[in-house]
PDB file of N, CA and C in Angstrom:
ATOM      1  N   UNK A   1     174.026  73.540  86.323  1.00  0.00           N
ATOM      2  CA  UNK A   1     173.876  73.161  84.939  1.00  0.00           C
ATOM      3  C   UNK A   1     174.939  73.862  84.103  1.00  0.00           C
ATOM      4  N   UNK A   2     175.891  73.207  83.117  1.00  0.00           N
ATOM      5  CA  UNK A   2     176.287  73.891  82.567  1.00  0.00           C
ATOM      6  C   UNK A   2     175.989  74.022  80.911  1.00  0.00           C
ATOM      7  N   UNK A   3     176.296  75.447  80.808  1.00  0.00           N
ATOM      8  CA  UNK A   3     176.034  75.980  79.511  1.00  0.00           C
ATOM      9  C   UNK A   3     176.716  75.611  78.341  1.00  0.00           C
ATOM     10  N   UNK A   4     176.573  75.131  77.050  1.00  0.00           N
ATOM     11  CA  UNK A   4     177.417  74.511  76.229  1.00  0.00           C
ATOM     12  C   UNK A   4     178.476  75.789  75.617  1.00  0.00           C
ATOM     13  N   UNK A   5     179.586  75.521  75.667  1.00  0.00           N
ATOM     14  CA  UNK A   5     180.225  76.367  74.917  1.00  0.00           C
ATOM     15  C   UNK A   5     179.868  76.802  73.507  1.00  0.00           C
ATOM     16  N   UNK A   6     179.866  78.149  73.105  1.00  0.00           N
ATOM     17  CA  UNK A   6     179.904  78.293  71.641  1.00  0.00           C
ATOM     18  C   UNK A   6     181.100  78.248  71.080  1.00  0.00           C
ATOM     19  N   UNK A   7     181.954  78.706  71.444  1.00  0.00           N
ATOM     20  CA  UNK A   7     183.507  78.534  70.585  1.00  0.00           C
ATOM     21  C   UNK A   7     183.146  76.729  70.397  1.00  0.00           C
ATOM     22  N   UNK A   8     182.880  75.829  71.076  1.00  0.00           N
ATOM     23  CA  UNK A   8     183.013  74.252  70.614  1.00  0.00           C
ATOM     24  C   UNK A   8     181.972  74.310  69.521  1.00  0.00           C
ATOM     25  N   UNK A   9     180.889  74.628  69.617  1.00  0.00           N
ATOM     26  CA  UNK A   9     180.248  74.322  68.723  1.00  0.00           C
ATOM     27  C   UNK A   9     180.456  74.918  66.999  1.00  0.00           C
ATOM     28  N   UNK A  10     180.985  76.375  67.426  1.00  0.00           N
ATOM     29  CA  UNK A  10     181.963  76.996  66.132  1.00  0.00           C
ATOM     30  C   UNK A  10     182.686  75.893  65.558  1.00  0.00           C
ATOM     31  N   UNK A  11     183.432  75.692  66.707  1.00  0.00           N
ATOM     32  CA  UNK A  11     185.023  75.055  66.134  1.00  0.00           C
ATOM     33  C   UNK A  11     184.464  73.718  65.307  1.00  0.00           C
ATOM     34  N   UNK A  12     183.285  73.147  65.796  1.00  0.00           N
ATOM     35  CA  UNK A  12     182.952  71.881  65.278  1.00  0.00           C
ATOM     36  C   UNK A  12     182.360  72.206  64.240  1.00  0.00           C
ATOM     37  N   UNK A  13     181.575  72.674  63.961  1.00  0.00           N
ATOM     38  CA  UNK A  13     180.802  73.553  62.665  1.00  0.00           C
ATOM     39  C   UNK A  13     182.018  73.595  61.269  1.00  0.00           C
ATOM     40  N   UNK A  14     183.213  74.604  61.946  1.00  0.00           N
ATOM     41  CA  UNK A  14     184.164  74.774  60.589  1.00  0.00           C
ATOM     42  C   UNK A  14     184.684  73.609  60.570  1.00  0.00           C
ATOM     43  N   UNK A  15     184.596  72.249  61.755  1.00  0.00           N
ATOM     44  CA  UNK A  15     185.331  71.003  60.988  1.00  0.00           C
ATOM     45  C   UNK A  15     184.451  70.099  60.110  1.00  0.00           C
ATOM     46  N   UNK A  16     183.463  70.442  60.599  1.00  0.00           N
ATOM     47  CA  UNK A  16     182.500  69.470  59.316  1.00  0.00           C
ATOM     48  C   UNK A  16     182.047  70.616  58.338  1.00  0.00           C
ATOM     49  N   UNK A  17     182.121  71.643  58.318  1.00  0.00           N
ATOM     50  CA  UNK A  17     182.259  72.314  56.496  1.00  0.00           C
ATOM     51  C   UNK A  17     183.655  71.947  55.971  1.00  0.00           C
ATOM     52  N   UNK A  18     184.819  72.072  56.519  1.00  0.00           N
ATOM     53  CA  UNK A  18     186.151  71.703  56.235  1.00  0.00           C
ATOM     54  C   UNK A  18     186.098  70.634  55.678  1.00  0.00           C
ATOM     55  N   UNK A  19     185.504  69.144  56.682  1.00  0.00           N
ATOM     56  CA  UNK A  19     185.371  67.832  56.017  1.00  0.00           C
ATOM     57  C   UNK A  19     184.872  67.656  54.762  1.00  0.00           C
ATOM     58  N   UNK A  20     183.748  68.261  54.901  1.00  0.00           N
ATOM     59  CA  UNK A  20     182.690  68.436  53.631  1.00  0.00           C
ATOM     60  C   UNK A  20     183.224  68.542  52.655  1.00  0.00           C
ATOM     61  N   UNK A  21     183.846  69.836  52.297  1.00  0.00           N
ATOM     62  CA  UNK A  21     184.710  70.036  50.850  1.00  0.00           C
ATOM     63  C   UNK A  21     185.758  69.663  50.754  1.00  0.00           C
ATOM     64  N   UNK A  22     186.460  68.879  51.942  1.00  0.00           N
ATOM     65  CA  UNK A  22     187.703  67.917  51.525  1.00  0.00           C
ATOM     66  C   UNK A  22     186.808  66.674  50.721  1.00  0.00           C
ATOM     67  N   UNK A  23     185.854  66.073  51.187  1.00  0.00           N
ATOM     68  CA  UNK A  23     185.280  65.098  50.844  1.00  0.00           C
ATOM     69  C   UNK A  23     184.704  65.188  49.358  1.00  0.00           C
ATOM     70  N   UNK A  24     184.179  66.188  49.690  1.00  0.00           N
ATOM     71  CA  UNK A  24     183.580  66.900  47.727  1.00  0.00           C
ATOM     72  C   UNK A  24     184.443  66.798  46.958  1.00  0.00           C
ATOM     73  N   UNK A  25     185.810  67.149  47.356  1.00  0.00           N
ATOM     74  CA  UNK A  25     186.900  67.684  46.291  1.00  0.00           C
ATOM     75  C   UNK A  25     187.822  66.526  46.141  1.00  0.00           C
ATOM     76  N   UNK A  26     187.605  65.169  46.898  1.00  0.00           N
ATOM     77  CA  UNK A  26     188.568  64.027  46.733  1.00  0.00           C
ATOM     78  C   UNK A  26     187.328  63.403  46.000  1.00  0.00           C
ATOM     79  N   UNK A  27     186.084  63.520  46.020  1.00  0.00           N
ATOM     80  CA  UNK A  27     185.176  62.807  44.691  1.00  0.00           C
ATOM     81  C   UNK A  27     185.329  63.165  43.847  1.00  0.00           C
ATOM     82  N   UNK A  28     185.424  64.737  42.901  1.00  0.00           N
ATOM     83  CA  UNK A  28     185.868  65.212  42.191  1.00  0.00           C
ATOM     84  C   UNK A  28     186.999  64.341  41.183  1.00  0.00           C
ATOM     85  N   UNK A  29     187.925  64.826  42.415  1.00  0.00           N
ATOM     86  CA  UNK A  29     189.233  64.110  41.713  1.00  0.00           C
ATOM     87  C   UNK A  29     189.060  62.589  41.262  1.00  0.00           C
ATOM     88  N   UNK A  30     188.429  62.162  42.560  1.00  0.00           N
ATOM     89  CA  UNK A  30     188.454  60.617  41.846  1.00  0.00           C
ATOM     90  C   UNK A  30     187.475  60.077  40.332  1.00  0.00           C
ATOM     91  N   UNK A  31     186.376  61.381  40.400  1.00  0.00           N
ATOM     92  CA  UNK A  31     185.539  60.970  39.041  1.00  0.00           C
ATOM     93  C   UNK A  31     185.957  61.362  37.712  1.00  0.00           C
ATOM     94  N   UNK A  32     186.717  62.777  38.150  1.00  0.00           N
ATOM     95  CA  UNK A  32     187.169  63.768  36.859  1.00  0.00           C
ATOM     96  C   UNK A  32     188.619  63.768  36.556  1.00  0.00           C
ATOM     97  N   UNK A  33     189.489  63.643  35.515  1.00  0.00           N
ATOM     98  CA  UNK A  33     190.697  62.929  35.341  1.00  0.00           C
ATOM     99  C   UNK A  33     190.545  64.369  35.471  1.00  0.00           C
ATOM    100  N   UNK A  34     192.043  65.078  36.244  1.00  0.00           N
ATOM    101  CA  UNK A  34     193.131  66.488  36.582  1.00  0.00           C
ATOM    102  C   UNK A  34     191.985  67.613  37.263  1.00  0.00           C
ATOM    103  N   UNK A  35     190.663  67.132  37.889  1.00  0.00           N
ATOM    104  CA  UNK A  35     189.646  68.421  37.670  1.00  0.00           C
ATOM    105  C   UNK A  35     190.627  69.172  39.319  1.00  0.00           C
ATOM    106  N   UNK A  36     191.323  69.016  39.926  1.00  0.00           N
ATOM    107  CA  UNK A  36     191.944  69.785  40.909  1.00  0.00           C
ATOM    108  C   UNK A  36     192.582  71.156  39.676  1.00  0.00           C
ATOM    109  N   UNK A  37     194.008  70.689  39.173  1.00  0.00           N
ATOM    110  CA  UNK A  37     194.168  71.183  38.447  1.00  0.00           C
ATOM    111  C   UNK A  37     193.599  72.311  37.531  1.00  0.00           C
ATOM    112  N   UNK A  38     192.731  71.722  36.863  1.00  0.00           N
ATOM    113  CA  UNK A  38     191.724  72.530  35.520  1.00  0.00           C
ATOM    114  C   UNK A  38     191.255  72.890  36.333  1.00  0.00           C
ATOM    115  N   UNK A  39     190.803  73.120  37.804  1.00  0.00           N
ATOM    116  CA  UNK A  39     190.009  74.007  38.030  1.00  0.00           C
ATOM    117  C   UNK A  39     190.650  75.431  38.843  1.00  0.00           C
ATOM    118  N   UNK A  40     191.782  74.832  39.409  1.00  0.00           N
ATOM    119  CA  UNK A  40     192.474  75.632  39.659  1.00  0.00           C
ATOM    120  C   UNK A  40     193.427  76.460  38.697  1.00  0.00           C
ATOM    121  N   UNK A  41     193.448  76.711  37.545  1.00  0.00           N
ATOM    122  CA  UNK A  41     193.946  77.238  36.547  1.00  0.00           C
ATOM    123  C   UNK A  41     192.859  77.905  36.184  1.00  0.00           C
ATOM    124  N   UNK A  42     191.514  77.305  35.948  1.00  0.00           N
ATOM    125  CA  UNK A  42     190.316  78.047  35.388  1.00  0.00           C
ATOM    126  C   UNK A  42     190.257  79.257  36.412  1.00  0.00           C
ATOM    127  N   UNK A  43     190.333  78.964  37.669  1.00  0.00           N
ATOM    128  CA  UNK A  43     190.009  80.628  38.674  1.00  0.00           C
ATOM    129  C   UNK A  43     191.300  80.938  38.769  1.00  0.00           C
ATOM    130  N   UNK A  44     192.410  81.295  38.414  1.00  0.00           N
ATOM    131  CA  UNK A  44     193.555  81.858  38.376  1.00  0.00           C
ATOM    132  C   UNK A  44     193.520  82.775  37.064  1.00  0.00           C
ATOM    133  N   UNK A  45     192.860  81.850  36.002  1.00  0.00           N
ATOM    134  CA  UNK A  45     192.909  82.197  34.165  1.00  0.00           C
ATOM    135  C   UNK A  45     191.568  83.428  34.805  1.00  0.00           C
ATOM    136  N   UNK A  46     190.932  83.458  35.337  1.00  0.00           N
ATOM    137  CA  UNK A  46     189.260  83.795  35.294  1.00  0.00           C
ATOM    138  C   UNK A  46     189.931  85.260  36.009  1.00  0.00           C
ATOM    139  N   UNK A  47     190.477  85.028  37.275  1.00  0.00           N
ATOM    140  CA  UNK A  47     191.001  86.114  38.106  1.00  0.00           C
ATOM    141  C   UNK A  47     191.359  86.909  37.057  1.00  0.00           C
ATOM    142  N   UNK A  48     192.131  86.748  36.405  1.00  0.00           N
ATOM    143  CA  UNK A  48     193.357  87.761  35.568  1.00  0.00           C
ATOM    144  C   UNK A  48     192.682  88.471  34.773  1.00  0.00           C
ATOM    145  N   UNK A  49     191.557  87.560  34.387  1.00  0.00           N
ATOM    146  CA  UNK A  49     191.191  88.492  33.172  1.00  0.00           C
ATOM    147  C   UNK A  49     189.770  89.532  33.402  1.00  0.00           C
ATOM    148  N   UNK A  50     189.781  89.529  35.135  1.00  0.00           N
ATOM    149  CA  UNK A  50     188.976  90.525  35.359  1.00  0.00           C
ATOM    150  C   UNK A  50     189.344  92.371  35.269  1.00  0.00           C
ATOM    151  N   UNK A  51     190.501  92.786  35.568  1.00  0.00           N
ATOM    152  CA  UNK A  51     191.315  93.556  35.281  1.00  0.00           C
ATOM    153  C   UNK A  51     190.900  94.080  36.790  1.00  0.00           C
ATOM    154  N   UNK A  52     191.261  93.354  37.788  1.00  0.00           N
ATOM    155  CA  UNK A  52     191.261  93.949  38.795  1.00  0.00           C
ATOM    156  C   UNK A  52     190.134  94.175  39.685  1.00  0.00           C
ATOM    157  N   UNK A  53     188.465  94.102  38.872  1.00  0.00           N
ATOM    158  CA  UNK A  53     187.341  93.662  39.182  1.00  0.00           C
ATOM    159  C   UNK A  53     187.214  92.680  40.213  1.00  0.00           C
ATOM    160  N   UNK A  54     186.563  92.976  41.673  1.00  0.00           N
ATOM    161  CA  UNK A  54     186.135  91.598  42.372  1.00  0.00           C
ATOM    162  C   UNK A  54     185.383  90.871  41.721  1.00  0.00           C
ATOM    163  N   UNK A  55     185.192  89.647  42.440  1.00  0.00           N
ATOM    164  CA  UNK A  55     184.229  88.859  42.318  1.00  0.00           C
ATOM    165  C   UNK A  55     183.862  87.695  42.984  1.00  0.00           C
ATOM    166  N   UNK A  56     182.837  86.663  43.320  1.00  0.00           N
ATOM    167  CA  UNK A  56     182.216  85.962  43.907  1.00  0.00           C
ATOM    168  C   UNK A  56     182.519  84.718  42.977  1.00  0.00           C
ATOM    169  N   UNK A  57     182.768  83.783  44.156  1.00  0.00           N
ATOM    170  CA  UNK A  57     183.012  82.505  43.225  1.00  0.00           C
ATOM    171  C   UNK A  57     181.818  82.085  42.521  1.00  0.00           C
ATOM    172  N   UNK A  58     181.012  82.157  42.867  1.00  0.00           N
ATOM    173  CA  UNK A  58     179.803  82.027  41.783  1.00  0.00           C
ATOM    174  C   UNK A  58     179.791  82.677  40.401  1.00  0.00           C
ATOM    175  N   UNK A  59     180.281  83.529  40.341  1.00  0.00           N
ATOM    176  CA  UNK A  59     180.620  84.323  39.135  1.00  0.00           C
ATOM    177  C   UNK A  59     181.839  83.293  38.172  1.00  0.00           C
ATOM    178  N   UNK A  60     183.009  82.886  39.214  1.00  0.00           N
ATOM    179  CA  UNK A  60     183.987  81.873  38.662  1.00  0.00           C
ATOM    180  C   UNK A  60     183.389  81.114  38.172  1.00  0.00           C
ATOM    181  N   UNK A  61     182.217  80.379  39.063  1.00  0.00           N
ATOM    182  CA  UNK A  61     181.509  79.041  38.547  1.00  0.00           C
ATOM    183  C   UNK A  61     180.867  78.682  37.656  1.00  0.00           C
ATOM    184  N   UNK A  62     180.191  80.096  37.206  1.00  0.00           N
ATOM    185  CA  UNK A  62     179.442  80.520  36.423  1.00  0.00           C
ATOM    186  C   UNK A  62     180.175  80.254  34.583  1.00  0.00           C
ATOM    187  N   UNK A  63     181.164  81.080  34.893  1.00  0.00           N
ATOM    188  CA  UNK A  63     182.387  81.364  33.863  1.00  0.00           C
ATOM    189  C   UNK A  63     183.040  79.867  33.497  1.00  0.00           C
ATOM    190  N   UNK A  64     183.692  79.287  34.471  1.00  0.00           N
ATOM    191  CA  UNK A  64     184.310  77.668  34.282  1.00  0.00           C
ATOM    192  C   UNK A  64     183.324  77.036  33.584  1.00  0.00           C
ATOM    193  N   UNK A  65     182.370  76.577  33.904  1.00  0.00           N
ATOM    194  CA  UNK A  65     181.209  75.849  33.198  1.00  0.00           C
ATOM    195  C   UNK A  65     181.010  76.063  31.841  1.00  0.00           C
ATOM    196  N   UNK A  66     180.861  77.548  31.413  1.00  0.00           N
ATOM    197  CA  UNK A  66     180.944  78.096  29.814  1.00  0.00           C
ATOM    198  C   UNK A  66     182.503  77.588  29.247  1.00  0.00           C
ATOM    199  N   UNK A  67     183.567  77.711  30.245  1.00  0.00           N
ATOM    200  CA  UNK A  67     184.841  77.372  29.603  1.00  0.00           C
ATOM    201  C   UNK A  67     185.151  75.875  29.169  1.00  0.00           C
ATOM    202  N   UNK A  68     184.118  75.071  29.902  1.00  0.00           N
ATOM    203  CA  UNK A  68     184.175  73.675  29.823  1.00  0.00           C
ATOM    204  C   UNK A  68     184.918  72.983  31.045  1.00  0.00           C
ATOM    205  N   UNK A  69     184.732  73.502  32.212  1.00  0.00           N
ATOM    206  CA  UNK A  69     185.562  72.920  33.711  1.00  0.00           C
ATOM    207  C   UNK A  69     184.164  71.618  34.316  1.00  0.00           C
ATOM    208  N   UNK A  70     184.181  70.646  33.651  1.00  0.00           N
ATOM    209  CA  UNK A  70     183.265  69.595  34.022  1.00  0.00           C
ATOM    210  C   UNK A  70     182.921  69.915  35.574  1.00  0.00           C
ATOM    211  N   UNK A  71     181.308  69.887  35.831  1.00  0.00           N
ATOM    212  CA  UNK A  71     180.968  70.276  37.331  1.00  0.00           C
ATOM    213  C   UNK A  71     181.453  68.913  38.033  1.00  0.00           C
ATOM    214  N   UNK A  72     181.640  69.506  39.142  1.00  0.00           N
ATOM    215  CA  UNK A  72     181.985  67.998  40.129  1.00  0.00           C
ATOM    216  C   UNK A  72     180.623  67.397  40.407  1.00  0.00           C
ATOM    217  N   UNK A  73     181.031  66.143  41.171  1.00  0.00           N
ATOM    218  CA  UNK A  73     179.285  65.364  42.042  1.00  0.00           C
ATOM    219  C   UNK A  73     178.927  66.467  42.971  1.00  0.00           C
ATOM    220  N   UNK A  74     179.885  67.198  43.145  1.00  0.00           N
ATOM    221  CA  UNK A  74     179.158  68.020  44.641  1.00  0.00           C
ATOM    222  C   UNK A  74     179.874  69.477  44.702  1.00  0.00           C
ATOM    223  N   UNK A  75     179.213  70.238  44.703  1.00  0.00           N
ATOM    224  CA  UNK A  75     179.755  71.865  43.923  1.00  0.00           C
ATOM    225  C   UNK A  75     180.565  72.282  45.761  1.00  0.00           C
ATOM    226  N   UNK A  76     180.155  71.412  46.080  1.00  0.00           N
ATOM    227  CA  UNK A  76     181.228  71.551  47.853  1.00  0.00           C
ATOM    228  C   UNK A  76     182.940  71.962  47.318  1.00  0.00           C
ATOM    229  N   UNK A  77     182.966  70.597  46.281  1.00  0.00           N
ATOM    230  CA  UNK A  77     184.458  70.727  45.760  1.00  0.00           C
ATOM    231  C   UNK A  77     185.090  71.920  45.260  1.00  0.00           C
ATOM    232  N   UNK A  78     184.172  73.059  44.866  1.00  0.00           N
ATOM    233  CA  UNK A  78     184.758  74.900  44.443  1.00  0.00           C
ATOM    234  C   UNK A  78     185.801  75.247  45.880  1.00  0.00           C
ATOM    235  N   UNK A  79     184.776  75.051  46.718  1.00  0.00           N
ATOM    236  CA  UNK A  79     185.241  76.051  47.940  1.00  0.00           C
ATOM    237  C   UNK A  79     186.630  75.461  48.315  1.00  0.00           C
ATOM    238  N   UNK A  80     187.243  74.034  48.134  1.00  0.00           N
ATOM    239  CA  UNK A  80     188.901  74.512  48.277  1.00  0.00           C
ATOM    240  C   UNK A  80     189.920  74.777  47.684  1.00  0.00           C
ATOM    241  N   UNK A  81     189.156  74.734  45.877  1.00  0.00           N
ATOM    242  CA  UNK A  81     189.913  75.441  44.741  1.00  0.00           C
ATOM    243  C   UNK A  81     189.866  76.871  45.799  1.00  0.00           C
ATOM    244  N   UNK A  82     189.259  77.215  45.753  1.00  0.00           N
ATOM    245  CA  UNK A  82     188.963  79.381  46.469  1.00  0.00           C
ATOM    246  C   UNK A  82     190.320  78.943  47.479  1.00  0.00           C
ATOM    247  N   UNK A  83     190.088  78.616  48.440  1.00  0.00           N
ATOM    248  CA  UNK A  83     190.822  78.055  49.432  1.00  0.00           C
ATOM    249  C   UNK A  83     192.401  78.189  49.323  1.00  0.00           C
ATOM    250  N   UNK A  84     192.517  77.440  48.268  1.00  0.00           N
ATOM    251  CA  UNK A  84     193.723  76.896  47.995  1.00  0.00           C
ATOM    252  C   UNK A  84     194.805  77.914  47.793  1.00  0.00           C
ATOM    253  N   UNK A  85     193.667  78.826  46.645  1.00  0.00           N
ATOM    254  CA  UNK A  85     194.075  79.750  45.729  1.00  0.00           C
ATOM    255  C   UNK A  85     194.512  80.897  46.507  1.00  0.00           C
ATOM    256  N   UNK A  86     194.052  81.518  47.730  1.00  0.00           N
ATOM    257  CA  UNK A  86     193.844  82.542  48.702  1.00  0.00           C
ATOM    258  C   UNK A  86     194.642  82.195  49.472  1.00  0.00           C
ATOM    259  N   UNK A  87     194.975  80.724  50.259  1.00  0.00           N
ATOM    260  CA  UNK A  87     196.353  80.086  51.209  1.00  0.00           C
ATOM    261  C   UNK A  87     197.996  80.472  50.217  1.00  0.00           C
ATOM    262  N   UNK A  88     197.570  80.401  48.757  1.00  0.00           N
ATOM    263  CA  UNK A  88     198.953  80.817  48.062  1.00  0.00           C
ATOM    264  C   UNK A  88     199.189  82.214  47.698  1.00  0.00           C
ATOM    265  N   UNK A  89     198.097  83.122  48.199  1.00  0.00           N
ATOM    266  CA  UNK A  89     198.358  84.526  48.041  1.00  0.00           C
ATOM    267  C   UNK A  89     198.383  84.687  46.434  1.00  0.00           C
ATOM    268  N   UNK A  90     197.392  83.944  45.553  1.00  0.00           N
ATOM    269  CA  UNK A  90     196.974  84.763  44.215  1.00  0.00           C
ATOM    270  C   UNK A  90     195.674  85.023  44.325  1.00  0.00           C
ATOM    271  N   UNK A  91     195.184  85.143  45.331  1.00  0.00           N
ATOM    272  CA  UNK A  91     194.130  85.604  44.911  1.00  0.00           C
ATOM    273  C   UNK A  91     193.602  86.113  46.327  1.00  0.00           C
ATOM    274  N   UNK A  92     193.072  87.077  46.851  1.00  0.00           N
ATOM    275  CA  UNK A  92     193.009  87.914  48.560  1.00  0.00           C
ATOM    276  C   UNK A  92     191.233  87.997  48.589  1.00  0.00           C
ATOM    277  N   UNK A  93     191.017  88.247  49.497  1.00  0.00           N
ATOM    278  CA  UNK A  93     189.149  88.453  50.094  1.00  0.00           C
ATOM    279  C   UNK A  93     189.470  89.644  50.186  1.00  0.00           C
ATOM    280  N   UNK A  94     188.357  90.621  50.018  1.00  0.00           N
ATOM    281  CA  UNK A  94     188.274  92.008  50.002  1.00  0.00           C
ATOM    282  C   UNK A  94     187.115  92.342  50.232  1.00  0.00           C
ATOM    283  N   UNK A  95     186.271  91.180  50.714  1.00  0.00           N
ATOM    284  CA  UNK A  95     184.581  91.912  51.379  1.00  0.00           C
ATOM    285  C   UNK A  95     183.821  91.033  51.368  1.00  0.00           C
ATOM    286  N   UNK A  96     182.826  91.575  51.133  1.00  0.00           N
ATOM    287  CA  UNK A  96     181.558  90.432  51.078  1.00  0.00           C
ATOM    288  C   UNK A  96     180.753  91.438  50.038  1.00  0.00           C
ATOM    289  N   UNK A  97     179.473  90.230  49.133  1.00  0.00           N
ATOM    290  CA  UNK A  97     179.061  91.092  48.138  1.00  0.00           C
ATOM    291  C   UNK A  97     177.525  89.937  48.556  1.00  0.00           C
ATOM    292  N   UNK A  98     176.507  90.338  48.280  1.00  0.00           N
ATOM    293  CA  UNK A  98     175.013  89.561  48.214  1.00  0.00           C
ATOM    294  C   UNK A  98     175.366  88.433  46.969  1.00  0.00           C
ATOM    295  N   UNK A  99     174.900  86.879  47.036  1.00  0.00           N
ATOM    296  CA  UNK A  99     175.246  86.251  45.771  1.00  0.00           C
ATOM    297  C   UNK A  99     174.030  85.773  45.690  1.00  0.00           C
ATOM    298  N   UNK A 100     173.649  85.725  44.389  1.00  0.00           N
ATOM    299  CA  UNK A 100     172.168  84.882  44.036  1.00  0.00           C
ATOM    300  C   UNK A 100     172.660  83.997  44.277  1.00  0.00           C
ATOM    301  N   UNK A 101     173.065  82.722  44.263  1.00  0.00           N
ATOM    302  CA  UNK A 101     173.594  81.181  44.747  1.00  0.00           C
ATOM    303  C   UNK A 101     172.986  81.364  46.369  1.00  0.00           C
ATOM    304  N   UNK A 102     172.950  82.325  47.265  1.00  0.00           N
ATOM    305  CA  UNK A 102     171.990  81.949  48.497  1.00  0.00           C
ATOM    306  C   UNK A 102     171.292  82.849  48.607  1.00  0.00           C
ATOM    307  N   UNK A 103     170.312  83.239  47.923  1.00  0.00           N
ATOM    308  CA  UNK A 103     168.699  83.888  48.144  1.00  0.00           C
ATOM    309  C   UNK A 103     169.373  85.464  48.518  1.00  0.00           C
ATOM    310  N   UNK A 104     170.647  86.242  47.649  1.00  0.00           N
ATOM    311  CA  UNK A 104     171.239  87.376  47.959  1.00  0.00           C
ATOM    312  C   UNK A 104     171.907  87.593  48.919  1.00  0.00           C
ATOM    313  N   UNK A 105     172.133  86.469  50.019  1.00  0.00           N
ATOM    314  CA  UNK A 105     172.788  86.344  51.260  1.00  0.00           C
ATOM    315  C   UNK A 105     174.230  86.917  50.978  1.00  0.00           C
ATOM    316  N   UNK A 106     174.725  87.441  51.703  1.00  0.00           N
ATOM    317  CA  UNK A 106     176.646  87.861  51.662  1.00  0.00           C
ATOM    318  C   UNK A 106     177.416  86.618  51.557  1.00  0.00           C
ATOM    319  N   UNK A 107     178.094  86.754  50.319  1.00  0.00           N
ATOM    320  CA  UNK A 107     179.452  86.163  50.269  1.00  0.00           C
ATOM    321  C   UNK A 107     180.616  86.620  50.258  1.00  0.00           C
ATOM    322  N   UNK A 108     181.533  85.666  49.974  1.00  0.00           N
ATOM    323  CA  UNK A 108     183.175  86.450  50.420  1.00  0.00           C
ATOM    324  C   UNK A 108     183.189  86.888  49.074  1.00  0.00           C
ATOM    325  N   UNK A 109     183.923  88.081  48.686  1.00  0.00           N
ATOM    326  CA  UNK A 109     184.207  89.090  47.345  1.00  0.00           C
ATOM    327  C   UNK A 109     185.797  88.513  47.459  1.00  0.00           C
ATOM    328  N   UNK A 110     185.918  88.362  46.199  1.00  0.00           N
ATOM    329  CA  UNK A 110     187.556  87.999  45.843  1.00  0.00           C
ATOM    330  C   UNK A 110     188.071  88.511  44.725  1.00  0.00           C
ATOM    331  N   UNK A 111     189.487  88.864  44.510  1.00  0.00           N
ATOM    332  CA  UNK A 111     190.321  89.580  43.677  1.00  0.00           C
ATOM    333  C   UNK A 111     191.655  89.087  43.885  1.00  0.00           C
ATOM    334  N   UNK A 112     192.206  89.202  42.222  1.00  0.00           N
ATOM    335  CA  UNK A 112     193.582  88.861  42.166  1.00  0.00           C
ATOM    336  C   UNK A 112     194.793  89.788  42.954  1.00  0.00           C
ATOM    337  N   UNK A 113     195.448  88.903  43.898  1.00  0.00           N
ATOM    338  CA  UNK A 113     196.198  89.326  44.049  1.00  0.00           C
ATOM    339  C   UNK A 113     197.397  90.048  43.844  1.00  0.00           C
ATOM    340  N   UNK A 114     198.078  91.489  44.333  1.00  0.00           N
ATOM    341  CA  UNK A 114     198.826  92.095  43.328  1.00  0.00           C
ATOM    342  C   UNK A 114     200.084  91.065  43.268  1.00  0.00           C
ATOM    343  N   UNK A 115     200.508  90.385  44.143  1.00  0.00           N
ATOM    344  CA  UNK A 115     201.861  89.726  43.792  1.00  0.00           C
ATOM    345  C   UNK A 115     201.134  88.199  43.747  1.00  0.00           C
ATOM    346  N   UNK A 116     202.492  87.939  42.555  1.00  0.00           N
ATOM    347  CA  UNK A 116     202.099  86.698  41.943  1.00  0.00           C
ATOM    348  C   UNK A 116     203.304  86.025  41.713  1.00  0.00           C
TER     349      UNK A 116
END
């Protein structure tokens, strides 16, 4: 009998969360005129003005919404603004912090990057 691999089932796991918020974040775009954009400026604008303070994208999400960053159909669409933002080196992971958004569970902690 053989045993199912876990690395496959990993690997398949991060392709359908991957899919997921590609899929979230092309509804987005298609419902909200520039929301890639505005939202990616809103957590860049949000980063900066922490003074160096981490923080949890929930905290971003939190903040955009008061700034007026229209929510998407599916809050999937945040996670490749974060993504995006962290692949261009403005913004780095530096831990994990408990987030009310999952019952205090650990999330990734994020901070602006020193080079910009």
């Amino acid at each position: 009998m053989n045993q199912p691999s876990l690395f496959g089932e990993f690997h398949d796991a991060l392709e359908r969360r991957d899919s997921g918020m590609k899929r979230a974040e092309a509804h987005a775009v298609t419902d909200i005129d520039d929301w890639r954009e505005r939202a990616d400026y809103s957590l860049l604008f949000f980063a900066r003005t922490r003074g160096g303070k981490s923080f949890l994208a929930e905290d971003w999400i939190e903040w955009a919404r008061t700034a007026g960053l229209p929510d998407p159909p599916d809050g999937r669409a945040y996670g490749p603004v974060v993504q995006r933002l962290a692949r261009q080196k403005l913004i780095k992971w530096v831990g994990y912090a408990p987030a009310n958004s999952s019952n205090r569970s650990p999330k990734c902690l994020w901070q602006l990057a020193e080079k910009q």
